[in-house]
C-alpha atoms as a PDB file:
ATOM      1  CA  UNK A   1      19.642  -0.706 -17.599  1.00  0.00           C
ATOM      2  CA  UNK A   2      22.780   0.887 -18.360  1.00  0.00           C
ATOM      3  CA  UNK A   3      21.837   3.693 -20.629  1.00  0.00           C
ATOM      4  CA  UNK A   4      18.560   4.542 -18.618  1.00  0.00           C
ATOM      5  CA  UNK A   5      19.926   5.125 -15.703  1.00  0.00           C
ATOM      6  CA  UNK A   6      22.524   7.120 -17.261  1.00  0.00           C
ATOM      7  CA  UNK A   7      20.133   9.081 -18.887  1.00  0.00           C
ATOM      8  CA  UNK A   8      17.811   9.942 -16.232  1.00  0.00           C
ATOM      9  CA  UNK A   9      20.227  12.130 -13.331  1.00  0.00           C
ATOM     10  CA  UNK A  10      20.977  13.966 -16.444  1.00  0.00           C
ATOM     11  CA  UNK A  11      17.086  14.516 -16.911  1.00  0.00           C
ATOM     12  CA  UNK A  12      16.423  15.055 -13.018  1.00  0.00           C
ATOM     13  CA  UNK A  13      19.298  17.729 -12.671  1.00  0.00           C
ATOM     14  CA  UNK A  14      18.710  19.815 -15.486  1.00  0.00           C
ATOM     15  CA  UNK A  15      15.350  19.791 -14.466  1.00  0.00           C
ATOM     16  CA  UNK A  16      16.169  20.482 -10.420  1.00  0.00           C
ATOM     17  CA  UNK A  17      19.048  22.985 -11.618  1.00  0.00           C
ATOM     18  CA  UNK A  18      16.060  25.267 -12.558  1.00  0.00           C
ATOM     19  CA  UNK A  19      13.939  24.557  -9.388  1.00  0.00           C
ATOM     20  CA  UNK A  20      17.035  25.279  -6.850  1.00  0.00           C
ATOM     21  CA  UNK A  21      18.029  29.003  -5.811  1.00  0.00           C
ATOM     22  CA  UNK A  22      20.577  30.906  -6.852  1.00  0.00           C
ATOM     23  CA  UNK A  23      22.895  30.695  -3.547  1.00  0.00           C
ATOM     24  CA  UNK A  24      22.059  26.983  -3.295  1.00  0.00           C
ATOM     25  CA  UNK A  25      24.616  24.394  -4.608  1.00  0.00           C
ATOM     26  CA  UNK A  26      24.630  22.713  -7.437  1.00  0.00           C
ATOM     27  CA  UNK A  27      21.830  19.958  -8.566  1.00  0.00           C
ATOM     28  CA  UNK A  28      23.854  17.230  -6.276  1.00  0.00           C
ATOM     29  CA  UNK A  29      22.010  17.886  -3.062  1.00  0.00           C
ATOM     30  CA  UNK A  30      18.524  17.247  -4.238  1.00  0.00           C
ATOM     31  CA  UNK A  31      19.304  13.908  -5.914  1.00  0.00           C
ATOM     32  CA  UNK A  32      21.111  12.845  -2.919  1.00  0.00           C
ATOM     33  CA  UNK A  33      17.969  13.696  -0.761  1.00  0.00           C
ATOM     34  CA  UNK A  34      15.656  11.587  -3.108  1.00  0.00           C
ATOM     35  CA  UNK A  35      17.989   8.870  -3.213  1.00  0.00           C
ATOM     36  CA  UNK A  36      18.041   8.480   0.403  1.00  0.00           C
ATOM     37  CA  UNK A  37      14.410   9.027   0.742  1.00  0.00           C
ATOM     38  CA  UNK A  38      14.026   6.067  -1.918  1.00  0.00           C
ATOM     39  CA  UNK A  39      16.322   4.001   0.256  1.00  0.00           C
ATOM     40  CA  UNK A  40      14.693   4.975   3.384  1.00  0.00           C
ATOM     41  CA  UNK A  41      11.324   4.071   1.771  1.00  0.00           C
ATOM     42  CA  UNK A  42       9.605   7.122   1.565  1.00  0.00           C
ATOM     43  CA  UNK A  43       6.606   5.936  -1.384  1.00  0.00           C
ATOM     44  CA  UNK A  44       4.607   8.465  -2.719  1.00  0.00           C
ATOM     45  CA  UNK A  45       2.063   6.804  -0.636  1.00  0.00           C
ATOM     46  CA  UNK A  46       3.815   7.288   2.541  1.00  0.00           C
ATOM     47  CA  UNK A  47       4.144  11.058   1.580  1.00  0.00           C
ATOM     48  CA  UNK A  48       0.964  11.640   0.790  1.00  0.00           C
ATOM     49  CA  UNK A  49       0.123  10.317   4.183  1.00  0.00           C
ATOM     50  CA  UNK A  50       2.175  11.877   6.490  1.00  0.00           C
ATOM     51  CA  UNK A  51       1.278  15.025   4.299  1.00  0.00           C
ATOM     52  CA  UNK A  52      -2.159  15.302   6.041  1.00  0.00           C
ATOM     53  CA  UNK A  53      -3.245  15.608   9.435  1.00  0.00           C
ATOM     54  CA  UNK A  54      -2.983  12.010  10.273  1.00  0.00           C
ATOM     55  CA  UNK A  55       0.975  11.881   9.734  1.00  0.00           C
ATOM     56  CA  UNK A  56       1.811  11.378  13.523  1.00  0.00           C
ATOM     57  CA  UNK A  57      -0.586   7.953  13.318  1.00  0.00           C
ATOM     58  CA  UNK A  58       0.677   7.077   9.988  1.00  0.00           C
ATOM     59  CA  UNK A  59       4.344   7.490  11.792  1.00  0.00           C
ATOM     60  CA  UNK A  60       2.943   4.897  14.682  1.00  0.00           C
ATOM     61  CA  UNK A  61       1.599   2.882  12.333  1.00  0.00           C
ATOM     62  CA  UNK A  62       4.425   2.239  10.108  1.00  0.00           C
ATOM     63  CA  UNK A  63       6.351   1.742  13.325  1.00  0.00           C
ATOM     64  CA  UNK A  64       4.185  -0.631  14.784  1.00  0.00           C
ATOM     65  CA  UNK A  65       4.241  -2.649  11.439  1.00  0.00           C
ATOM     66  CA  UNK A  66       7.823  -2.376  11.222  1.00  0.00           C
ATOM     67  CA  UNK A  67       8.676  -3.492  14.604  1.00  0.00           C
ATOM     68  CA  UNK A  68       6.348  -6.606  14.245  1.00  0.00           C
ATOM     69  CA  UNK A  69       8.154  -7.662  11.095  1.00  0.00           C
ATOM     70  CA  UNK A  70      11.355  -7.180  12.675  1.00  0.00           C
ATOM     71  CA  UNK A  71      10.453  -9.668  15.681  1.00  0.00           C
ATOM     72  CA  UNK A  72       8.025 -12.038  13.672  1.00  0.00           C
ATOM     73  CA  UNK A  73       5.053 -10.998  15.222  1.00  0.00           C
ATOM     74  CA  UNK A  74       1.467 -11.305  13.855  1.00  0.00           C
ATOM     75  CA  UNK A  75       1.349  -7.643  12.834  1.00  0.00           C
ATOM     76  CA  UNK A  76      -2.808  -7.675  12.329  1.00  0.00           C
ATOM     77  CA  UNK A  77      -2.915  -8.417  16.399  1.00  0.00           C
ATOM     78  CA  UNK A  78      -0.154  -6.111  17.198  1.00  0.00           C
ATOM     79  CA  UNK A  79      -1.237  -3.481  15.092  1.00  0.00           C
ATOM     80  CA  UNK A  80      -5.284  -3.401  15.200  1.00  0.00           C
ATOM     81  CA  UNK A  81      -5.140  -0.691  17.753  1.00  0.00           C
ATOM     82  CA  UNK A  82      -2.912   1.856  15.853  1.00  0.00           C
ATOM     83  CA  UNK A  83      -4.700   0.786  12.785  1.00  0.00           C
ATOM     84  CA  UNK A  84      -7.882   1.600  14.077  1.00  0.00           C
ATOM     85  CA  UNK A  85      -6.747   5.111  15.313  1.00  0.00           C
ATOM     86  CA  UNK A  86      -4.784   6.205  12.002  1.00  0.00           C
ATOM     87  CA  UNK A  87      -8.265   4.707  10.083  1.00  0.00           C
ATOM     88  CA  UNK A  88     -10.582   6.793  12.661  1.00  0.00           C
ATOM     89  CA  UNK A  89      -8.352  10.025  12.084  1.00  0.00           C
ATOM     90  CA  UNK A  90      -8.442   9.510   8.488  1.00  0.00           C
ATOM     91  CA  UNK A  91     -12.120   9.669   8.417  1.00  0.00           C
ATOM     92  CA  UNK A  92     -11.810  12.524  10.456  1.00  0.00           C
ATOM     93  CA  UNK A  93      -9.833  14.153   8.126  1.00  0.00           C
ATOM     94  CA  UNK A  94     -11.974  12.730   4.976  1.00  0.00           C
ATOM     95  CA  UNK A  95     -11.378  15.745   2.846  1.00  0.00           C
ATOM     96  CA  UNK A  96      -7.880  15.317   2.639  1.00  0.00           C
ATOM     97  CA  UNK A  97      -7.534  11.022   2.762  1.00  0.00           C
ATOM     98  CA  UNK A  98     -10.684  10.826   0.283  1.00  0.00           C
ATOM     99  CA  UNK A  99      -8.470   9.025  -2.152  1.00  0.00           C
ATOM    100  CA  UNK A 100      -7.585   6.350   0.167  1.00  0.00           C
ATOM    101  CA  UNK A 101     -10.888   6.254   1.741  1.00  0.00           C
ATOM    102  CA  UNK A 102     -12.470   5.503  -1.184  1.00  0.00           C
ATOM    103  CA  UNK A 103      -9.725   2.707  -2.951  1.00  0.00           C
ATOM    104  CA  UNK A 104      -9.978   1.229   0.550  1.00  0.00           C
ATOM    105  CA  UNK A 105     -13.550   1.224   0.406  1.00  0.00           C
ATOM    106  CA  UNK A 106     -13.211   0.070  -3.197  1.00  0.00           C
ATOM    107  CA  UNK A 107     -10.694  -2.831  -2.748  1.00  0.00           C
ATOM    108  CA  UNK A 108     -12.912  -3.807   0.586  1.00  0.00           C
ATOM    109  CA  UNK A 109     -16.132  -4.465  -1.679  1.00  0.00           C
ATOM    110  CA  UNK A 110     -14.253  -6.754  -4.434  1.00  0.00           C
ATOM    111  CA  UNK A 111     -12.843  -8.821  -1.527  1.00  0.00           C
ATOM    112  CA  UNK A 112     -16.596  -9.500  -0.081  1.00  0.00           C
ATOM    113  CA  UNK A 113     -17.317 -10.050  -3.608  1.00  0.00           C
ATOM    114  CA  UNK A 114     -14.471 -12.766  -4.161  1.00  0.00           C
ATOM    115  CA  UNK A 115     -15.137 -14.519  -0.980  1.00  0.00           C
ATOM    116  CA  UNK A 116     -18.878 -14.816  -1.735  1.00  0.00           C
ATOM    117  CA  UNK A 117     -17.884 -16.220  -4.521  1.00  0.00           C
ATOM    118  CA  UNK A 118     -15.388 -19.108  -3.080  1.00  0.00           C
ATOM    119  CA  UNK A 119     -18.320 -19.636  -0.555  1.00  0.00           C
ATOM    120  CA  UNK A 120     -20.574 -20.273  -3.437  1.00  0.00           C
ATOM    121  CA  UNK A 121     -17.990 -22.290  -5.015  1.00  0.00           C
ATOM    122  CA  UNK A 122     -17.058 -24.766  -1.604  1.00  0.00           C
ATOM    123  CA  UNK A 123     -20.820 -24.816  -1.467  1.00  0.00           C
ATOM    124  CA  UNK A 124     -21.839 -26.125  -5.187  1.00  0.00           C
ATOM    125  CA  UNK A 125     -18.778 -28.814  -4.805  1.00  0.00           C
ATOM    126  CA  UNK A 126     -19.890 -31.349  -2.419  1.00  0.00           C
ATOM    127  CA  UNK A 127     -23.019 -31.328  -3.935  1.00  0.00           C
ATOM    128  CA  UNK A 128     -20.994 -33.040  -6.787  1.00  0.00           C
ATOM    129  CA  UNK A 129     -19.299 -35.240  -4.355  1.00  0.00           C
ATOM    130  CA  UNK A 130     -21.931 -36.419  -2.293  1.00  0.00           C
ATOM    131  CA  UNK A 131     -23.473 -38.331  -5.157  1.00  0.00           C
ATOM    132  CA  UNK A 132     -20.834 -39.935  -7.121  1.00  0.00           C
ATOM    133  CA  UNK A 133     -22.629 -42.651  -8.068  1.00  0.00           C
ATOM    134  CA  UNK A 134     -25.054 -39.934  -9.997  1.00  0.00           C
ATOM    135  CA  UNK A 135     -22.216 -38.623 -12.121  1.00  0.00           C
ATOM    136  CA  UNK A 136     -21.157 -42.115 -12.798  1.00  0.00           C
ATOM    137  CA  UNK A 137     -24.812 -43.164 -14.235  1.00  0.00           C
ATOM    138  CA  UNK A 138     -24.121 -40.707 -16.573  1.00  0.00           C
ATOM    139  CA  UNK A 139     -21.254 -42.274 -18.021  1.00  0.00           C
ATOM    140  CA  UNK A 140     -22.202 -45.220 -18.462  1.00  0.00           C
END
């Protein structure tokens, strides 16, 4: 990890030195903003969703989540009603959120999937231990 990160500010301000103005200082500010962004936890994710219309209930939401964390609550129960309302502006604002919509949608569908599975799984095994005396015949 040594030469990498070496490497890379030298990459990111040569490439930000272009970006900035001229009566802007040099390429130091910019990597100290992303830095502290990175620290703060600003994800690409988290950008992208307080870059839409729903960025005040993405705010409440990560707040609500965050404060039920920090006390050890059950953040599903604390959070369903700020969840609902950033997921009900979100549709409202479909055009922009399609992306999520849609891997939500996506990731929603596989989990039905996987638990019908399990539920034909739990459902084929105590067929199998009801008769153990059957799979012993077969043994012998």
């Amino acid at each position: 990890m040594s030469t990498s990160p070496e490497q890379a500010p030298k990459e990111q301000s040569d490439a930000k030195a272009e970006d900035l103005a001229p009566d802007q200082p040099g390429s130091e500010s910019p990597e100290a903003e992303g830095e502290e962004e990175e620290e703060q936890g600003e994800c690409g994710f988290c950008l992208f969703m307080k870059g839409g219309g729903c960025k005040d209930a993405f705010i409440n939401w990560e707040n609500c989540i965050q404060e039920a964390e920090n006390n050890n609550e059950d953040l599903v129960e604390k959070c369903a009603q700020v969840t609902a309302a950033l997921k009900q502006c979100m549709d409202a604002h479909s055009d922009y959120y399609e992306p999520i919509l849609r891997a939500e949608k996506l990731a929603e569908e596989q989990a039905i999937i996987e638990l019908e599975k399990e539920k034909e799984k739990e459902n084929s095994e105590p067929n199998q231990e009801q008769n153990p005396s059957h799979s012993n015949q077969h043994q012998k």
